[in-house]
Every structure is written in C-alpha cells, then in structure tokens.
C-alpha atoms as a PDB file:
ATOM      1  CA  UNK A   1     146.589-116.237 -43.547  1.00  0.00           C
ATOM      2  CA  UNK A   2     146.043-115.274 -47.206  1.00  0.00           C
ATOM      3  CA  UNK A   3     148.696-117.994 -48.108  1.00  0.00           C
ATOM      4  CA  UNK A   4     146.982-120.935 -46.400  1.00  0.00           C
ATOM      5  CA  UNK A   5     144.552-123.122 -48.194  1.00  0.00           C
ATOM      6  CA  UNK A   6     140.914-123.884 -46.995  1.00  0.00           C
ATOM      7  CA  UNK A   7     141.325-126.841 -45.185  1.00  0.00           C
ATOM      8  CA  UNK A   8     144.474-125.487 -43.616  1.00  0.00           C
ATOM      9  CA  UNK A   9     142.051-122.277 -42.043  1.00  0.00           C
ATOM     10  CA  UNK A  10     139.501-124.869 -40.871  1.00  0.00           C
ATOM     11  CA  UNK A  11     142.286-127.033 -39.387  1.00  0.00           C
ATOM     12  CA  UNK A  12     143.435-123.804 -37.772  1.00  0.00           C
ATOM     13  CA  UNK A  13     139.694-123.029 -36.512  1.00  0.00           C
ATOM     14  CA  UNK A  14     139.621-126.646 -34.882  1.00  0.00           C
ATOM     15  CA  UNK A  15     142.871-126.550 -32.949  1.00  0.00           C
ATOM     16  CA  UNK A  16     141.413-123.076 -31.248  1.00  0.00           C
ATOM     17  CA  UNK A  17     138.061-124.674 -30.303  1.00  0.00           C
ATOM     18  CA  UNK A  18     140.043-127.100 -28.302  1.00  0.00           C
ATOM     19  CA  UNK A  19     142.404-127.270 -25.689  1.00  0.00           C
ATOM     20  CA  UNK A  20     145.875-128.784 -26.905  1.00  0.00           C
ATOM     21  CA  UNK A  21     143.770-131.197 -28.886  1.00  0.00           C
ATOM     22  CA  UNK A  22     145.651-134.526 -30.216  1.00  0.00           C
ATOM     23  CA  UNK A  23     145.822-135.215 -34.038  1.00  0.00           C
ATOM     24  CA  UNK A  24     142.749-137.555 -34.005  1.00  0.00           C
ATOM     25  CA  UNK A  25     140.799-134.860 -32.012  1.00  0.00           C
ATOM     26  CA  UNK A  26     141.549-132.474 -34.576  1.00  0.00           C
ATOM     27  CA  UNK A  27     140.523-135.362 -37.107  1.00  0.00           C
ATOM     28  CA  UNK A  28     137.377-135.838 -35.023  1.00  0.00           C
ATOM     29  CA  UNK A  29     136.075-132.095 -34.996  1.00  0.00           C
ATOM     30  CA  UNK A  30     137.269-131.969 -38.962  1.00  0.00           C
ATOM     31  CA  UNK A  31     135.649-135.423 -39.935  1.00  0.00           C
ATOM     32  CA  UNK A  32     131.796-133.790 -38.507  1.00  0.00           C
ATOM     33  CA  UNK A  33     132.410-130.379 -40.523  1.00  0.00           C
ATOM     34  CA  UNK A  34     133.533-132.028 -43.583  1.00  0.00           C
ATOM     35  CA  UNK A  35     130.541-135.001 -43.061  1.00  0.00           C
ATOM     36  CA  UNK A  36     133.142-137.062 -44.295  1.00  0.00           C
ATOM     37  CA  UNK A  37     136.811-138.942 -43.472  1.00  0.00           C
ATOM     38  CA  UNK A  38     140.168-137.110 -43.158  1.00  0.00           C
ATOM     39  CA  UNK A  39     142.224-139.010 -43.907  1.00  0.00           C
ATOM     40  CA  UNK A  40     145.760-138.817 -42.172  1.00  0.00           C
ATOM     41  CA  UNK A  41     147.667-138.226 -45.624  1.00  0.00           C
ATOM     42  CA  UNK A  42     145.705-135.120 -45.735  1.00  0.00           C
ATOM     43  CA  UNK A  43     145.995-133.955 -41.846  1.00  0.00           C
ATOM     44  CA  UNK A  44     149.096-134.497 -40.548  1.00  0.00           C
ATOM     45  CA  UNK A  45     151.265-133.000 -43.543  1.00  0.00           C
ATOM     46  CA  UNK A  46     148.746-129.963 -43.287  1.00  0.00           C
ATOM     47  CA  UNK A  47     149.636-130.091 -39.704  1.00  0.00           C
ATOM     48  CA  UNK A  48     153.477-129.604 -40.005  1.00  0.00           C
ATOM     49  CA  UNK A  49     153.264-127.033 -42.530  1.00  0.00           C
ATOM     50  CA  UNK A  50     151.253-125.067 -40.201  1.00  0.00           C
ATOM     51  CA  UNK A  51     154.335-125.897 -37.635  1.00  0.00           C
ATOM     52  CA  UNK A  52     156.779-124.665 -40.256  1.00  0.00           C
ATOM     53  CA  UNK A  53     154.630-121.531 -40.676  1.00  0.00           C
ATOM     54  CA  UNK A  54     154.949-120.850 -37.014  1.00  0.00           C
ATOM     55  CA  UNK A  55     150.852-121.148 -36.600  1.00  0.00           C
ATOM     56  CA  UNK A  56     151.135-124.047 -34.809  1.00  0.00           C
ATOM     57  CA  UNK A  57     153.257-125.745 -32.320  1.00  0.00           C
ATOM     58  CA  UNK A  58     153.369-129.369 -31.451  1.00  0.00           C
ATOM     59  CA  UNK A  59     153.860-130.821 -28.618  1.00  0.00           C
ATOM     60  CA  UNK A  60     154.936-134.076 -27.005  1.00  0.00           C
ATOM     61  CA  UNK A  61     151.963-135.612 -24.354  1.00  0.00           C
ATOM     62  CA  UNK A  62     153.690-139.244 -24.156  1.00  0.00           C
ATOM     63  CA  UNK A  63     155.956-140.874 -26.712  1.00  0.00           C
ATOM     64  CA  UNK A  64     153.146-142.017 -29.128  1.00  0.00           C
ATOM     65  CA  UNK A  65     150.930-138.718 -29.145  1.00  0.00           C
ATOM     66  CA  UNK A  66     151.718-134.974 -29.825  1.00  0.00           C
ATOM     67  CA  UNK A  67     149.118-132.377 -29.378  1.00  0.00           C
ATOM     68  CA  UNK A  68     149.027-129.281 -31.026  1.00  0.00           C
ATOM     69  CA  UNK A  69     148.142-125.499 -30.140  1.00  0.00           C
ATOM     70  CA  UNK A  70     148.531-122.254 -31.881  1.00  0.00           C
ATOM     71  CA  UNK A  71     150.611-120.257 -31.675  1.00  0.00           C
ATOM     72  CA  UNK A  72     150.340-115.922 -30.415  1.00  0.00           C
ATOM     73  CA  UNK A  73     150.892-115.862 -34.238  1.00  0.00           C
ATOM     74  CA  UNK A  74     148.407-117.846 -34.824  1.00  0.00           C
ATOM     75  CA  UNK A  75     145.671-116.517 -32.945  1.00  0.00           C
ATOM     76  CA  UNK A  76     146.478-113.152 -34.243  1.00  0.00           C
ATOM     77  CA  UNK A  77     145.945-114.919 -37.991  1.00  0.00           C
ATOM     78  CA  UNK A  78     142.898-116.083 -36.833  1.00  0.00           C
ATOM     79  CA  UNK A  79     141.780-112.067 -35.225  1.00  0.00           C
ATOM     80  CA  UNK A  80     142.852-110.421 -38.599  1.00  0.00           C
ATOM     81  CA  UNK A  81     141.022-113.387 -40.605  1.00  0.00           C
ATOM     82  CA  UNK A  82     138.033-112.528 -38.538  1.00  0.00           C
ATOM     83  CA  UNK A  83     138.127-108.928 -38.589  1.00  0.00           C
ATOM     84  CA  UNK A  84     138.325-108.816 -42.179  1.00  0.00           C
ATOM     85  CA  UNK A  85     135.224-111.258 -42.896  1.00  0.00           C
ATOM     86  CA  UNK A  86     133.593-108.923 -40.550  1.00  0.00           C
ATOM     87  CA  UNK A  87     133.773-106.308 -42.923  1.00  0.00           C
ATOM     88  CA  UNK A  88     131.657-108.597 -45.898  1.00  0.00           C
ATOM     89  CA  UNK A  89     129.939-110.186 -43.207  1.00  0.00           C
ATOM     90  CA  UNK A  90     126.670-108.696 -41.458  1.00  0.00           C
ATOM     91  CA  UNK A  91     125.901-109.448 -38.530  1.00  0.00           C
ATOM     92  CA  UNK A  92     122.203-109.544 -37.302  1.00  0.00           C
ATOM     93  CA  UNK A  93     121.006-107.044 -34.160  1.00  0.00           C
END
C-alpha cells in the first residue's frame, strides 16, 4: 500500500465499508469525508488503477453501472496498513 496515494487509501477504506458499492456510492461516502465534491475526473481513473493494481475488482450490475469490491489482496493491504498504524497509534483502555 506504500505506493498508493492518499486519496487512493481512503477510496480503498470506502469500498470496504460497503457492500459492492457503485461508483457514485463510493463518491457519496468520499464527498462527506472530504466535506467537499469528487469529482469523477478524480474517482474513476483512481478507481481503475486500483483495478490494475489488483486491489480492486469491478464488476458489471447492469449495462450502465459497475460496482466495485476489493480484492483478498486488497483486504490484506488494508490488515498490514492497519497493523502498522497500530504500532504509532495508541489506543485508549
């Protein structure tokens, strides 16, 4: 995960919150974090590079809309990520 960028973790982050969420769901959850527009030049080419990393795959629901779920490579990404803020991270008991 070291090689993504920001957004492309957070992107990452909303596809696992949701179950096979669309592009505009993904949008949606991103457009409340950020507390401001995504705009679809930004998404959807962050979207296929996350494909072509093999952290996400898309999928066909009808012929206008994909969804989009990660990948056992991509959850592990996410488990290491995790793991390792853990380690700068404390927790409060």
């Amino acid at each position: 995960m070291y090689d993504l960028t920001g957004f492309q973790r957070d992107v990452l982050y909303a596809i696992a919150g949701q179950d096979e969420p669309k592009g505009l769901a993904i949008k949606d959850e991103l457009d409340s974090y950020y507390e401001s527009e995504i705009h679809h030049g930004r998404l959807y080419p962050n979207l296929d590079e996350l494909v072509e990393k093999g952290l996400v795959e898309k999928g066909e629901r009808d012929k206008r809309t994909n969804y989009y779920d990660l990948t056992q490579r991509g959850r592990r990404e996410i488990d290491a990520r995790r793991e390792w803020e853990d380690q700068y991270v404390a927790t409060e008991a």
